[in-house]
N, C-alpha and C. Protein backbone atom coordinates (compact mmCIF):
# COMPACT_ATOMS: atom_id res chain seq x y z
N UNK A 1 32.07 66.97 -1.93
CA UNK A 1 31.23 66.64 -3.08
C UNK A 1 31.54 67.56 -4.26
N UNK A 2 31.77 68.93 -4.02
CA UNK A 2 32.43 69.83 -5.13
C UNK A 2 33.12 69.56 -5.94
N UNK A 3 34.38 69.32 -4.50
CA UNK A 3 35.55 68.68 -5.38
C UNK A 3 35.77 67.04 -6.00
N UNK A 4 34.63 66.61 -5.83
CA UNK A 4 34.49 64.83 -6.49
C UNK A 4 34.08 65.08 -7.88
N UNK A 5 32.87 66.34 -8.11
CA UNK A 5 32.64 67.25 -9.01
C UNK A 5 33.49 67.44 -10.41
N UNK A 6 34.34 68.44 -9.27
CA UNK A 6 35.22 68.87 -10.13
C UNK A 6 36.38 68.34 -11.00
N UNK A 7 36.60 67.28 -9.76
CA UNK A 7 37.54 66.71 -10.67
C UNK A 7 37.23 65.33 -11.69
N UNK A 8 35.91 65.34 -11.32
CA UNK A 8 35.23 64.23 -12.89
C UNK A 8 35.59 65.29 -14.06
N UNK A 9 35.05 66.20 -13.88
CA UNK A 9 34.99 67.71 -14.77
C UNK A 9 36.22 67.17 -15.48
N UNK A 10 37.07 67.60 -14.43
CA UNK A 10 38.48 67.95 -15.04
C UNK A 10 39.39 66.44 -15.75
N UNK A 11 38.74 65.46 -15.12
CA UNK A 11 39.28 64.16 -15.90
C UNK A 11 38.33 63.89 -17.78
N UNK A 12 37.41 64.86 -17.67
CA UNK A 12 36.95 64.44 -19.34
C UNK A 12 37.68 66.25 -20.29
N UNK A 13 38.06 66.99 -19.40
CA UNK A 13 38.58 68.10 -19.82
C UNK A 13 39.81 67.92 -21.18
N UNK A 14 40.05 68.87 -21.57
CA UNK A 14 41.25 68.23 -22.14
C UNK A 14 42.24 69.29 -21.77
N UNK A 15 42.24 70.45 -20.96
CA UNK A 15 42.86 71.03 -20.31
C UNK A 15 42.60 71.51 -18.55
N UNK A 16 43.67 72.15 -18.15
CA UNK A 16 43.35 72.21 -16.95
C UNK A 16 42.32 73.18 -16.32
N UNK A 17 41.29 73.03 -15.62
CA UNK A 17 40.28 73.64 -15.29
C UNK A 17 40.09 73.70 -13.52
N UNK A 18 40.92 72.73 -13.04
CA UNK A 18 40.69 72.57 -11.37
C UNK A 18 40.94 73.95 -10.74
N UNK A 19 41.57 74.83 -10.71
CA UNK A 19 42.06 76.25 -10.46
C UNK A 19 40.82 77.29 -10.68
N UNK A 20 40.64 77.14 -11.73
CA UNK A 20 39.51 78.16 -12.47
C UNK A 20 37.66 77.79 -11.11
N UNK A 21 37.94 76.35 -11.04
CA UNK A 21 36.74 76.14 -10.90
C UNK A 21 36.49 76.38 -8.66
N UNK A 22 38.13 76.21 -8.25
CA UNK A 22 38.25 77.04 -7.27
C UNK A 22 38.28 78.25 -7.58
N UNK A 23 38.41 79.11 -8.55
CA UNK A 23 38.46 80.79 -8.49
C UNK A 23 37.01 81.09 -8.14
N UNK A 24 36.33 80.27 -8.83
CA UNK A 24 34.61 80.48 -8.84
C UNK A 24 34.33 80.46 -7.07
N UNK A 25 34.75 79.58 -6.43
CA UNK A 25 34.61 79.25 -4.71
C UNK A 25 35.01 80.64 -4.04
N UNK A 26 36.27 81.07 -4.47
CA UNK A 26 37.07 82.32 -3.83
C UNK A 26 36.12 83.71 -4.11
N UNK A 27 35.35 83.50 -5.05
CA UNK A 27 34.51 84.75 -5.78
C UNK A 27 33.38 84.44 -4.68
N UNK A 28 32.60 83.85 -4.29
CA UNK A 28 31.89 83.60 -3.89
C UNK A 28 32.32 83.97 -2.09
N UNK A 29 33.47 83.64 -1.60
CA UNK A 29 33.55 84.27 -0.37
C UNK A 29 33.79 85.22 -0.06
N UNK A 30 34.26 86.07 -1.63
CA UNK A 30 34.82 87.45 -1.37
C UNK A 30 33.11 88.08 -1.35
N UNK A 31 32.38 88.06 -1.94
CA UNK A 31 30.60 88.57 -2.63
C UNK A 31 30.28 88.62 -0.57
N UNK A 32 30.33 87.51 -0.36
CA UNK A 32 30.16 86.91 1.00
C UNK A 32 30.57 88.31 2.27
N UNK A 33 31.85 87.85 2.30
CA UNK A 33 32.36 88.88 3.14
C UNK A 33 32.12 90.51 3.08
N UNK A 34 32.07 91.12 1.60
CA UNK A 34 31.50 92.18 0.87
C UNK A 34 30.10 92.44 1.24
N UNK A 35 29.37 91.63 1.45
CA UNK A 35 28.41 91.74 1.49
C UNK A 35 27.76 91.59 3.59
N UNK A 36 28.45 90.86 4.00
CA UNK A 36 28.84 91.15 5.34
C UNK A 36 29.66 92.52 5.91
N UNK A 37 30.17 93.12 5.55
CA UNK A 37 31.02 94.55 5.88
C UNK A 37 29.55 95.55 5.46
N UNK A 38 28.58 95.17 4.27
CA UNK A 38 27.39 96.42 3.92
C UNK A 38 26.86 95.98 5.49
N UNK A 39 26.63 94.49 5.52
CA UNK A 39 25.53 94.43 6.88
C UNK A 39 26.14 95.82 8.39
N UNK A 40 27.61 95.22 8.64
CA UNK A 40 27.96 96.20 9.90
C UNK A 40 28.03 97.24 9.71
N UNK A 41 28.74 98.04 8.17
CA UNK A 41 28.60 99.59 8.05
C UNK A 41 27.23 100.05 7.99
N UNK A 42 25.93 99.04 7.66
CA UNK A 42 24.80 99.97 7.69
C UNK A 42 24.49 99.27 9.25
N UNK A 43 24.54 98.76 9.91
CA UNK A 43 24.01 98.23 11.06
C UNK A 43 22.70 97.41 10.82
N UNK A 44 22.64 96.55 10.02
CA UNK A 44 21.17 96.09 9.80
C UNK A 44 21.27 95.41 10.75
N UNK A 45 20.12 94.26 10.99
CA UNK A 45 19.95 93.24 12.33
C UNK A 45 20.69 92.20 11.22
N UNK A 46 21.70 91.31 12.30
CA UNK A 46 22.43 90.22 11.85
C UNK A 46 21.20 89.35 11.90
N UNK A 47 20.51 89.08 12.64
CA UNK A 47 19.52 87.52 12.32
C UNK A 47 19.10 87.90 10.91
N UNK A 48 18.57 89.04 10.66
CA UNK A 48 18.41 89.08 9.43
C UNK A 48 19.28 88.16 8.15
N UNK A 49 20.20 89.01 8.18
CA UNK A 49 21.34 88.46 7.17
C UNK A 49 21.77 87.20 7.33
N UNK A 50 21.65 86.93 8.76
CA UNK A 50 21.78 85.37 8.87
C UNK A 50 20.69 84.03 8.09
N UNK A 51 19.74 84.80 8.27
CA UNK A 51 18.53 83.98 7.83
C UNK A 51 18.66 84.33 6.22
N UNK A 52 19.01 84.93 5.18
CA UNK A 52 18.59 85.08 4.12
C UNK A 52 19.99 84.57 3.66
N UNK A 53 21.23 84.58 4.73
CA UNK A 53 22.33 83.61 3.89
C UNK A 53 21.92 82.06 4.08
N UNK A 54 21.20 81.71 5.02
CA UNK A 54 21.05 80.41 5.64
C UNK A 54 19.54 79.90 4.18
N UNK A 55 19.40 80.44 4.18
CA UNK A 55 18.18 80.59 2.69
C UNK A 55 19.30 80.05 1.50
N UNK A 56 20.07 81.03 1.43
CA UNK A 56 20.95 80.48 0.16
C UNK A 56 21.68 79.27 0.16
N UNK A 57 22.59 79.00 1.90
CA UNK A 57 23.06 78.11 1.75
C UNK A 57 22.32 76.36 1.41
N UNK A 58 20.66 76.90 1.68
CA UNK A 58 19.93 75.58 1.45
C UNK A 58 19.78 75.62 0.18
N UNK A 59 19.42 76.61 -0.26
CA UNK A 59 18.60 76.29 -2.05
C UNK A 59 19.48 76.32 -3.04
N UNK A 60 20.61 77.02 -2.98
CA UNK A 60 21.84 76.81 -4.28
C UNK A 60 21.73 75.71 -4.87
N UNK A 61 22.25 74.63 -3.24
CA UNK A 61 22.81 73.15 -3.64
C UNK A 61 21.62 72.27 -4.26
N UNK A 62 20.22 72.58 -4.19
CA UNK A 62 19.25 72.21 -4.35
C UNK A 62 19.10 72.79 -6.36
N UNK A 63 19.16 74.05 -6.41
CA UNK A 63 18.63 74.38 -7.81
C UNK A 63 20.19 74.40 -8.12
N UNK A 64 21.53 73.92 -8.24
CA UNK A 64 22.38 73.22 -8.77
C UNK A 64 22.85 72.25 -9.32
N UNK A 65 21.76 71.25 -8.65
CA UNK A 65 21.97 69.70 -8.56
C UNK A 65 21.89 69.27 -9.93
N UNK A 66 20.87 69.47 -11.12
CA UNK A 66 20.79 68.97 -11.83
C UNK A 66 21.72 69.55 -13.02
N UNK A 67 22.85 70.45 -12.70
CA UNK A 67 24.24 70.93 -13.58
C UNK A 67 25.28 69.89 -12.96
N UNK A 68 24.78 68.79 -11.76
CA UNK A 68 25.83 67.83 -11.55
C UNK A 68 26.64 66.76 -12.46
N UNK A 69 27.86 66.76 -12.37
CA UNK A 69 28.22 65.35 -13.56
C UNK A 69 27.29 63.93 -13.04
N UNK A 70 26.82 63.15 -13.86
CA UNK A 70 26.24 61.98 -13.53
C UNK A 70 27.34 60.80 -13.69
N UNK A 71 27.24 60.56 -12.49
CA UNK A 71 28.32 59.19 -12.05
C UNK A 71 27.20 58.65 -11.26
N UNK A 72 27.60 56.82 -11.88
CA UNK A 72 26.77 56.12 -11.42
C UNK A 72 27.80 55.26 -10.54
N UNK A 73 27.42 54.84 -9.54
CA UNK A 73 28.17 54.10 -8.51
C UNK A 73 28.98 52.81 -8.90
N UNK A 74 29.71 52.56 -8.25
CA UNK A 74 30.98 51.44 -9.13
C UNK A 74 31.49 50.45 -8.10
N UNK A 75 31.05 49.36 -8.87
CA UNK A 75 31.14 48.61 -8.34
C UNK A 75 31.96 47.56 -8.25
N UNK A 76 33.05 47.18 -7.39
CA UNK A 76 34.32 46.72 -7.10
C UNK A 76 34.08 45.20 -6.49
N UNK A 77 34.92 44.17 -7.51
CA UNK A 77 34.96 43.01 -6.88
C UNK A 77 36.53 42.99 -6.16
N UNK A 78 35.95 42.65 -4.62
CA UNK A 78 37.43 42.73 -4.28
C UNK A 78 37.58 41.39 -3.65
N UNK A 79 38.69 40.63 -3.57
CA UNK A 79 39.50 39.41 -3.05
C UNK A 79 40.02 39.96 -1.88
N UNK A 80 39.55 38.64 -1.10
CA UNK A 80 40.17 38.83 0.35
C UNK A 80 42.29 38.73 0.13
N UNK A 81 42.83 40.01 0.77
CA UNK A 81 43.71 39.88 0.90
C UNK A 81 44.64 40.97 1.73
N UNK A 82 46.25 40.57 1.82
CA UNK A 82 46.19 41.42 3.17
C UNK A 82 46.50 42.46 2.53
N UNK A 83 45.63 43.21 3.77
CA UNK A 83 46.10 44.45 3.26
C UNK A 83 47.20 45.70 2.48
N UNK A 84 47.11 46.14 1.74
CA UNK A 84 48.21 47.06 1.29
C UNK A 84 48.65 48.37 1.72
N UNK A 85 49.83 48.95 1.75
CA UNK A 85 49.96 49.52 1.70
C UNK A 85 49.75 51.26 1.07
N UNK A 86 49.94 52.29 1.71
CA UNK A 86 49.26 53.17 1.22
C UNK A 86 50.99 53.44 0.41
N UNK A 87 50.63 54.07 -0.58
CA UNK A 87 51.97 54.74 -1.41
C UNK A 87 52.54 55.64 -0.65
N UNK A 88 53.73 56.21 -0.72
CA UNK A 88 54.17 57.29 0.26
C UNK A 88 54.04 58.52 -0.97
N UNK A 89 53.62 58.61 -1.82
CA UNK A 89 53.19 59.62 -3.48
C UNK A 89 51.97 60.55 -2.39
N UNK A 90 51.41 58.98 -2.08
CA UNK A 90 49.68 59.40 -1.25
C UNK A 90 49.70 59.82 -0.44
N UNK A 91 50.90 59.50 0.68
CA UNK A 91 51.06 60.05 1.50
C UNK A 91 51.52 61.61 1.87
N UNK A 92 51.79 61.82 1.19
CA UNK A 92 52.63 63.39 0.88
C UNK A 92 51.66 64.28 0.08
N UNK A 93 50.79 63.86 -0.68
CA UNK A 93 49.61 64.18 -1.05
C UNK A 93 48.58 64.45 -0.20
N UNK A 94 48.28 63.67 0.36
CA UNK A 94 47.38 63.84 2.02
C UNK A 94 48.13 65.11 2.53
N UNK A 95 49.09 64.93 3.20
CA UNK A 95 49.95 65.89 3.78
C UNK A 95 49.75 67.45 2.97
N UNK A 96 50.32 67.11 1.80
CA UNK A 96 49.82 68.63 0.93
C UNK A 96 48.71 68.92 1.03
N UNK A 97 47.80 68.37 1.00
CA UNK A 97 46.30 68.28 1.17
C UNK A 97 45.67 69.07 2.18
N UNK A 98 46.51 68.84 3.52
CA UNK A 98 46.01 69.26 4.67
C UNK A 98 46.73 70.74 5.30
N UNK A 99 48.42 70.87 4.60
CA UNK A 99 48.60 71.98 5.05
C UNK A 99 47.92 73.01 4.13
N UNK A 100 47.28 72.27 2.62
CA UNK A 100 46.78 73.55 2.12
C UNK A 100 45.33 74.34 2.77
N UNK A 101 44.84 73.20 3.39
CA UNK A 101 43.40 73.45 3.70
C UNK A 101 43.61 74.01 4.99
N UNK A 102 44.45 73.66 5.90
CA UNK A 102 44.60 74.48 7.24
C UNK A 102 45.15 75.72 7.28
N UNK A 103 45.80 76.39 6.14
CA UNK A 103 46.51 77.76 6.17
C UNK A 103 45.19 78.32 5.61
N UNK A 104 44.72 77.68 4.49
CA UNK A 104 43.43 78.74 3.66
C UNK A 104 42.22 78.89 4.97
N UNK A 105 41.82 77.65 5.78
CA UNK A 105 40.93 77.83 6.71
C UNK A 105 41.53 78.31 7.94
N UNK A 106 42.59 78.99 8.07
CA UNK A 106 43.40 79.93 9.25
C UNK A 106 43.17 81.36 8.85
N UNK A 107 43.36 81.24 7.19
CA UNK A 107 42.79 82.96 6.94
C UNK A 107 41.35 83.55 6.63
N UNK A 108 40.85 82.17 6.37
CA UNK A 108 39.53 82.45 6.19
C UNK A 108 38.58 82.60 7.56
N UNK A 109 38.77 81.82 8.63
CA UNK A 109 38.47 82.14 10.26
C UNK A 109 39.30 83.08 10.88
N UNK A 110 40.27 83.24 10.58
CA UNK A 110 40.94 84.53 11.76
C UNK A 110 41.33 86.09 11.23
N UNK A 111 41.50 85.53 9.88
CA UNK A 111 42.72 87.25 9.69
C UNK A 111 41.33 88.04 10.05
N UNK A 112 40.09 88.16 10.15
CA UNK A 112 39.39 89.49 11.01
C UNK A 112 39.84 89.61 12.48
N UNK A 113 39.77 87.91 12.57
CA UNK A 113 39.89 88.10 14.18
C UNK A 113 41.06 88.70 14.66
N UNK A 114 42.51 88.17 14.24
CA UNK A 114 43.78 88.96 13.75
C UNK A 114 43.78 90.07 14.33
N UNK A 115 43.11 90.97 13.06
CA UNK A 115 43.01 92.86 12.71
C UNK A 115 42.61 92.50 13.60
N UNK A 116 41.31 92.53 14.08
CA UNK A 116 40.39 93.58 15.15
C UNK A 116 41.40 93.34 16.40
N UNK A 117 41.93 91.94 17.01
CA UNK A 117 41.95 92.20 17.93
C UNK A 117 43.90 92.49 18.14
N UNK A 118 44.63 92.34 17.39
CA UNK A 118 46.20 92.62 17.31
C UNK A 118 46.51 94.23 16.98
N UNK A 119 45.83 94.53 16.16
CA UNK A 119 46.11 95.61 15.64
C UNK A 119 44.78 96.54 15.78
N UNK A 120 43.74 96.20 16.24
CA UNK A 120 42.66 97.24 17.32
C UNK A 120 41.78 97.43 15.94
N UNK A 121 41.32 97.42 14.83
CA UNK A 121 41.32 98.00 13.68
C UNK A 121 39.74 97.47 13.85
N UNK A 122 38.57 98.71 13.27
CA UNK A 122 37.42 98.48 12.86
C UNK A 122 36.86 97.23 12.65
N UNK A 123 35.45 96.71 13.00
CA UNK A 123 34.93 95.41 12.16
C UNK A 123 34.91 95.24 10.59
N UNK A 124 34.44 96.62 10.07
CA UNK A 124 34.48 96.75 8.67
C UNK A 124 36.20 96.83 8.20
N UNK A 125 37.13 97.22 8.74
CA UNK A 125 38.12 96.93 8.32
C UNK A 125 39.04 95.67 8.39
N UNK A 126 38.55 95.10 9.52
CA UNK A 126 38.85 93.52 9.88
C UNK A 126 38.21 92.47 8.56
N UNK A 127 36.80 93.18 8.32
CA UNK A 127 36.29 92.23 7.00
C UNK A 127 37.56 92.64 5.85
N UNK A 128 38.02 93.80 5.36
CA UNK A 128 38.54 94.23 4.39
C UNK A 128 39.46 93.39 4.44
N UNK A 129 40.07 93.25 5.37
CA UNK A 129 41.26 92.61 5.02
C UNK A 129 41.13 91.24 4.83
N UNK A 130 40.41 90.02 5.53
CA UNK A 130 39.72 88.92 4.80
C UNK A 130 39.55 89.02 3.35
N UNK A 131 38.83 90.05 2.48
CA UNK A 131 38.77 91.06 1.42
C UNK A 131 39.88 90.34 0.60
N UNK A 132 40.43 91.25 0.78
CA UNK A 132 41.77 91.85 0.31
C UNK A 132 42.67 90.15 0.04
N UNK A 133 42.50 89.08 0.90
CA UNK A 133 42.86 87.78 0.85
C UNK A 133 41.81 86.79 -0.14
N UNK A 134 40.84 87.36 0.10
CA UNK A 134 39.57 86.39 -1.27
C UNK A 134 40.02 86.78 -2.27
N UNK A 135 40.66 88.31 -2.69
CA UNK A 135 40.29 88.97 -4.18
C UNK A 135 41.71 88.24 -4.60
N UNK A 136 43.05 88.24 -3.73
CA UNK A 136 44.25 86.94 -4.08
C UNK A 136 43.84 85.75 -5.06
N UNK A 137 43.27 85.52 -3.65
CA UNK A 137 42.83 83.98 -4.06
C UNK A 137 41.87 83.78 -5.96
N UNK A 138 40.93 84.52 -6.10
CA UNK A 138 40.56 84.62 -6.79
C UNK A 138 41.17 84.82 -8.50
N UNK A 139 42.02 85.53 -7.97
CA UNK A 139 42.79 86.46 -9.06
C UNK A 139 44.17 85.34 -9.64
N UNK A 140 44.51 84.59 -8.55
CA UNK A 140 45.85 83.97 -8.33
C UNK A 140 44.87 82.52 -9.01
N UNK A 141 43.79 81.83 -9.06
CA UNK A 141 43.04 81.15 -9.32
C UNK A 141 42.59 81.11 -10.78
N UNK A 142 42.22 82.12 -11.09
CA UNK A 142 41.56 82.38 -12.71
C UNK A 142 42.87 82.52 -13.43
N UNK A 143 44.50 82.80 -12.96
CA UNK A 143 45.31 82.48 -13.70
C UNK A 143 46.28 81.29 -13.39
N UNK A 144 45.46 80.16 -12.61
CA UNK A 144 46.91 79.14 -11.87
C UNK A 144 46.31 78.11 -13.30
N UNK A 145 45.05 77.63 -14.22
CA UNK A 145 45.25 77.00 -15.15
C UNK A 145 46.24 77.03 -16.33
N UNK A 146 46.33 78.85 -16.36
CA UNK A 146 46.75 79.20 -17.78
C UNK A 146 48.42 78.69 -17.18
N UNK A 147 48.98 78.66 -15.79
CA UNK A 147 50.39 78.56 -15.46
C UNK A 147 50.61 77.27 -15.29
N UNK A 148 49.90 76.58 -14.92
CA UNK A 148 49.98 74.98 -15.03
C UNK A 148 50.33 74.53 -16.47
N UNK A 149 49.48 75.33 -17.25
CA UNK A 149 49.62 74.77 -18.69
C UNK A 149 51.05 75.25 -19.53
N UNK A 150 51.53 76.00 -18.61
CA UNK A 150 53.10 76.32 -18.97
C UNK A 150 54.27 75.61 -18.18
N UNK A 151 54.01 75.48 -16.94
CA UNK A 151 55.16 74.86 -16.03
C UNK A 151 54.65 73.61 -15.67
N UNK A 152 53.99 73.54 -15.48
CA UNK A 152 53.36 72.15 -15.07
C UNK A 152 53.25 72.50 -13.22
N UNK A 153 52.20 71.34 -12.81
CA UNK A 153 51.74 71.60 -11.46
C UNK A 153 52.33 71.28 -10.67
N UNK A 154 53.07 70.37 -10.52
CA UNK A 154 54.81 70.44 -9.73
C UNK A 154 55.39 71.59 -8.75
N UNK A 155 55.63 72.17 -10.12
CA UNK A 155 56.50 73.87 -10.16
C UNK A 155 55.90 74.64 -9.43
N UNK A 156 54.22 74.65 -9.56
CA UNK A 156 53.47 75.42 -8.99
C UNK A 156 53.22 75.71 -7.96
N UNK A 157 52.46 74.55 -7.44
CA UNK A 157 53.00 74.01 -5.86
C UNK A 157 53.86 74.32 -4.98
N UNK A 158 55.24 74.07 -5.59
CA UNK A 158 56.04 74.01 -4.52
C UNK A 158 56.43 76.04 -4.43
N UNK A 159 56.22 76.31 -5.70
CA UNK A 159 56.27 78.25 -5.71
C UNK A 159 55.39 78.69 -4.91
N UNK A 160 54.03 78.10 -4.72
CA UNK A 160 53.01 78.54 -4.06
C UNK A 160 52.98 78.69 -2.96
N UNK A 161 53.66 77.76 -2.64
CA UNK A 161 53.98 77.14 -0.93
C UNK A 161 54.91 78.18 -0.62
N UNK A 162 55.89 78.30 -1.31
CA UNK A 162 56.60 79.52 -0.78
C UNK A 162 56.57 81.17 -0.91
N UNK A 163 55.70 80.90 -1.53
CA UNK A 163 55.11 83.03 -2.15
C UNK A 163 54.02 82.85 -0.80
N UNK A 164 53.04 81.75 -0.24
CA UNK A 164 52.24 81.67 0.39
C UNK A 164 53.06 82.06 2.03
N UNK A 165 53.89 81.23 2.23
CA UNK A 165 54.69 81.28 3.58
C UNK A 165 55.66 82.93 3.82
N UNK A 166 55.92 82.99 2.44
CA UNK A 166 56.38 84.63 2.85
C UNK A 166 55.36 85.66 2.79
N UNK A 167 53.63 85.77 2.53
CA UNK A 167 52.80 86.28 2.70
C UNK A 167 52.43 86.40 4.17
N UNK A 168 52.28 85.08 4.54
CA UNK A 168 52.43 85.23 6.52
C UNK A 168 53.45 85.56 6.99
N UNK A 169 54.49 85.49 6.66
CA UNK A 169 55.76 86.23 7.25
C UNK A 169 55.73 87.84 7.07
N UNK A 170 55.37 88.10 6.16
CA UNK A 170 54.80 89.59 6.14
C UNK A 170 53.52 89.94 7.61
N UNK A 171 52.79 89.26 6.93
CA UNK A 171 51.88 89.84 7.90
C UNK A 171 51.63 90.18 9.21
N UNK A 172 52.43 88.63 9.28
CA UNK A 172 52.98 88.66 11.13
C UNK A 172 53.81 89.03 11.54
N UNK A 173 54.56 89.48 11.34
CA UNK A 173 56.02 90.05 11.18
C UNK A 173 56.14 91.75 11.98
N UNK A 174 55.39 92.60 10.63
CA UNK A 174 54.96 94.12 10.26
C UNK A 174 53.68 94.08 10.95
N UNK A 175 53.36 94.64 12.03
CA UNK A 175 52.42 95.00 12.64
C UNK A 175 51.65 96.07 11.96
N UNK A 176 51.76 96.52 11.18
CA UNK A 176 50.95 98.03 10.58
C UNK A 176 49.77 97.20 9.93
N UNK A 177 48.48 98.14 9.44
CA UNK A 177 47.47 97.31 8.99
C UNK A 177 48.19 97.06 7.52
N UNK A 178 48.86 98.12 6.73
CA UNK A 178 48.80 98.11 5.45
C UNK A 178 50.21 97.01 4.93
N UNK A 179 50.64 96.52 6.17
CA UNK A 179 51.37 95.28 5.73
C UNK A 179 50.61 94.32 5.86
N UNK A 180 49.86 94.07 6.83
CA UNK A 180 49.55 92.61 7.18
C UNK A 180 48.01 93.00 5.71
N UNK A 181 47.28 93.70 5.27
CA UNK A 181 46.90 93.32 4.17
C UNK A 181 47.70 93.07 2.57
N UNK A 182 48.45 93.23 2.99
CA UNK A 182 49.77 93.12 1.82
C UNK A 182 50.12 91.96 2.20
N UNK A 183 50.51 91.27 3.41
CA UNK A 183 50.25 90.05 3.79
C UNK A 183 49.85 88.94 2.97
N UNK A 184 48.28 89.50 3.62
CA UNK A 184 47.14 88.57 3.25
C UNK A 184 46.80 88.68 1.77
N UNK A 185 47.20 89.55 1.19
CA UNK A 185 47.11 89.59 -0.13
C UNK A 185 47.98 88.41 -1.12
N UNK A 186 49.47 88.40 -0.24
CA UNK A 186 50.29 87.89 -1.04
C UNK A 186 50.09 86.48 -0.54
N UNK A 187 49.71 86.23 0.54
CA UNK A 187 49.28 85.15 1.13
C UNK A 187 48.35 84.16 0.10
N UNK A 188 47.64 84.81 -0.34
CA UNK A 188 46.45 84.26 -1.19
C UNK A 188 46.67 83.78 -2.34
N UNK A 189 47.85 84.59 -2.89
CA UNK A 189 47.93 84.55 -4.01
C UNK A 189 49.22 83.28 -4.04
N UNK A 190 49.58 83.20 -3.12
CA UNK A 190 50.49 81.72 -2.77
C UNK A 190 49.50 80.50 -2.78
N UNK A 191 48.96 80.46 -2.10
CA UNK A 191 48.01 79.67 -1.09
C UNK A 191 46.82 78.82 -2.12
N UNK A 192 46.16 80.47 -3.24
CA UNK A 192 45.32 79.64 -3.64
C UNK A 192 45.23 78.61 -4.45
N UNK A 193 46.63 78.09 -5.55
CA UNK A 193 46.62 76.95 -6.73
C UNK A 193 46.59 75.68 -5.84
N UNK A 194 47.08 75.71 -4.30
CA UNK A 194 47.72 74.62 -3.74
C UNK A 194 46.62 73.48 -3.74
N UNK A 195 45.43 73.80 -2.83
CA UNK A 195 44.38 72.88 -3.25
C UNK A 195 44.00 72.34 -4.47
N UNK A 196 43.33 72.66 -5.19
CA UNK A 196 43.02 72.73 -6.79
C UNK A 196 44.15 71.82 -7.14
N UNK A 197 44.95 72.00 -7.07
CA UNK A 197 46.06 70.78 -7.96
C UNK A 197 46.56 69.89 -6.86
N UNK A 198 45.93 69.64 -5.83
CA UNK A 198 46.81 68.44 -4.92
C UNK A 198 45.22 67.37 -5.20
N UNK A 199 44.01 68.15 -5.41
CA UNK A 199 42.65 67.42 -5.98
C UNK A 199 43.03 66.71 -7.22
């Protein structure tokens, strides 16, 4: 629904904004995780923190709603006929689609799990390095509009894909912590335009 959002947004835009408006998402998991590492370094009770994120995750979407674009539902006369084909454009699109979302949701579920359990490393330092992959993403995000608007999203993509794939090759590679967050750093900063412009 974000991204149905966003990209109405970005179809009355007159420049590119899809990037920027994922940087805002990436800010939000880094606050997240940041704010999960205060919970274990002070030891508070997790139900706690659970319950007052589970608070937010209900009421945001609730006192947001009315900053939604208004689209009214559309309505399609369609003729019986046989079916068509999907484009192979679409198809490869899908495809981009999915390796972007399965590498970003591989670092966003594991690189703690990763640290703590490959390389033995603290809970609070297992969050850091998750960390250290949001502040990428973020950073690599608030500038993938201004680079689109120079190379075009093509270029981007396919650079991303590969600054992204030699970020995991780092990480996994170099067993030390201060590679594999150099890793995940560079990882992010690959990784994050890919969504945003395959939307």
């Amino acid at each position: 629904a974000m991204n149905v959002n966003g990209v109405a947004l970005q179809a009355r835009s007159a420049r590119p904004i899809m990037s920027s408006l994922h940087g805002l998402f990436s800010v939000g998991t880094f606050v997240a995780a940041a704010c999960m590492a205060q919970v274990v370094a002070l030891r508070l009770p997790h139900i706690a923190a659970s319950i007052v994120a589970g608070l937010l995750v209900l009421g945001a979407p609730l006192a947001l709603r009315p900053l939604l674009t208004r689209d009214g539902p559309r309505r399609i006369h369609r003729q019986r006929a046989a079916p068509r084909r999907i484009p192979a454009r679409l198809l490869l699109l899908g495809l981009a689609a999915i390796c972007g979302a399965v590498s970003e949701g591989s670092l966003v579920q594991w690189s703690g799990v990763y640290l703590r359990e490959s390389l033995h490393v603290t809970i609070a330092a297992a969050l850091g390095g998750f960390a250290m992959y949001a502040v990428a993403m973020s950073t690599s995000r608030f500038c993938g509009d201004w680079i689109v608007h120079r190379i075009g999203p093509v270029a981007l993509v396919r650079a991303s894909g590969l600054l992204g794939a030699a970020g995991l090759a780092v990480a996994l590679i170099v067993h030390t912590y201060a590679a594999v967050l150099l890793g995940f750093f560079i990882t992010g900063l690959g990784l994050a335009n890919v969504s945003p412009l395959v939307y």
